[in-house]
Protein backbone atom coordinates (compact mmCIF):
# COMPACT_ATOMS: atom_id res chain seq x y z
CA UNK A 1 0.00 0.00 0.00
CA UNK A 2 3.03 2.33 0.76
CA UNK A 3 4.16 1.75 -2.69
CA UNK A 4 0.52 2.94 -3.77
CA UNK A 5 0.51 5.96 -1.88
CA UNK A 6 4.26 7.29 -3.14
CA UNK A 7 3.12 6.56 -6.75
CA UNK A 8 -0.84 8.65 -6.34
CA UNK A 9 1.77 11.56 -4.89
CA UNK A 10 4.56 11.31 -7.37
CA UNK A 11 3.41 14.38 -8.74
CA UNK A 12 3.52 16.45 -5.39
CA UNK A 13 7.26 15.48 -4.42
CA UNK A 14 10.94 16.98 -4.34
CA UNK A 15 13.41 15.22 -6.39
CA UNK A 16 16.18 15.54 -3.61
CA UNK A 17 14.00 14.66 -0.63
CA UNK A 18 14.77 11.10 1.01
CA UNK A 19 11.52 11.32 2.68
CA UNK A 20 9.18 11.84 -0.35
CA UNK A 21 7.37 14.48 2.17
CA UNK A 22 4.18 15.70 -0.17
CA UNK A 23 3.97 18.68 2.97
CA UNK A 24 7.25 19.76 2.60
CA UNK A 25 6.57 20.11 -1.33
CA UNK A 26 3.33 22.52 -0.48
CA UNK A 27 5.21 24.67 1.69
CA UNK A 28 8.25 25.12 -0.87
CA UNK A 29 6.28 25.52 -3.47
CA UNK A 30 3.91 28.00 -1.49
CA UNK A 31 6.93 30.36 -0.49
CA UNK A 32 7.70 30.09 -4.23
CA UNK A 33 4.72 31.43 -5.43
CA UNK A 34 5.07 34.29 -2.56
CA UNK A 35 8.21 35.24 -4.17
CA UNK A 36 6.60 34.88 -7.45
CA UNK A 37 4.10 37.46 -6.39
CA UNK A 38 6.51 39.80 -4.87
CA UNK A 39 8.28 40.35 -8.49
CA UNK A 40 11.18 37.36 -8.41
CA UNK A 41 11.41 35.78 -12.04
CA UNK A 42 10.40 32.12 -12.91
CA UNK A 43 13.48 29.93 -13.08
CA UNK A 44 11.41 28.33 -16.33
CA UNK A 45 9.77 29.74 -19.50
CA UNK A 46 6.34 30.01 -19.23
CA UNK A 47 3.22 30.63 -20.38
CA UNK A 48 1.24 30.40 -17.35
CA UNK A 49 0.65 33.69 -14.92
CA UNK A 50 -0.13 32.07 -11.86
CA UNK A 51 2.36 32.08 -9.50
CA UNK A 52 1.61 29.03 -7.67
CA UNK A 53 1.37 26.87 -11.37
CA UNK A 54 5.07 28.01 -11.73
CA UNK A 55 6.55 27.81 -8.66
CA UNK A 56 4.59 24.07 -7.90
CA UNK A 57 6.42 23.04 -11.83
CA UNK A 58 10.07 24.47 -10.27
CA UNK A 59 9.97 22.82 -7.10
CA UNK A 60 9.12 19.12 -9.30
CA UNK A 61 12.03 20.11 -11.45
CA UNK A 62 13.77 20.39 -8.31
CA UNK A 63 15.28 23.95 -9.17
CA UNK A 64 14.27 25.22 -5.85
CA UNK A 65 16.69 25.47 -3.19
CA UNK A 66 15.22 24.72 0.46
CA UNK A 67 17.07 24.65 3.74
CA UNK A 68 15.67 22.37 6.56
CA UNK A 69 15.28 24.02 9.91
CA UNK A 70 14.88 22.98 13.31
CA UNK A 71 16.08 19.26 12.76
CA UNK A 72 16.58 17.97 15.89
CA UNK A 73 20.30 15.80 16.36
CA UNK A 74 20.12 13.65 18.79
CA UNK A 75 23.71 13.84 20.84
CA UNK A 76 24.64 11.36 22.68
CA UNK A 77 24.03 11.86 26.63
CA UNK A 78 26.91 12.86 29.05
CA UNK A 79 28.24 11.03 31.49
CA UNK A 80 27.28 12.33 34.90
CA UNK A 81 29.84 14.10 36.91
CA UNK A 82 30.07 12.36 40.95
């Protein structure tokens, strides 16, 4: 069923990201479109004017850049001092 659910999504994915994450994708593709709106240009030629269209086909093409934050690392625990 996992297998199933990936391919229904395929469309809605990062190219780079290990964890296939279809929420991650919306909120790339949604701060995308914001900079779309603002004036940035589209990485592609295109004849579409909405802003979420483009940025949603960039981020599938994987030619946005994202930056994960707040990952937690677990470190390993110190030893207690006596």
């Amino acid at each position: 069923m996992n297998e199933r659910h990936y391919r229904n999504f395929a469309h809605c994915t990062i190219p780079d990201d290990p964890e296939q994450s279809v929420n991650r994708f919306i909120i790339v593709a949604a701060k995308r479109a914001r900079q779309l709106q603002n004036g940035a240009r589209p990485f592609l030629p295109t004849t579409s004017k909405k802003p979420t269209i483009i940025a949603a086909e960039e981020v599938r093409r994987g030619l946005v850049k994202y930056e994960l934050l707040n990952q937690v690392v677990e470190e390993p625990a110190e030893p207690a001092e006596e």
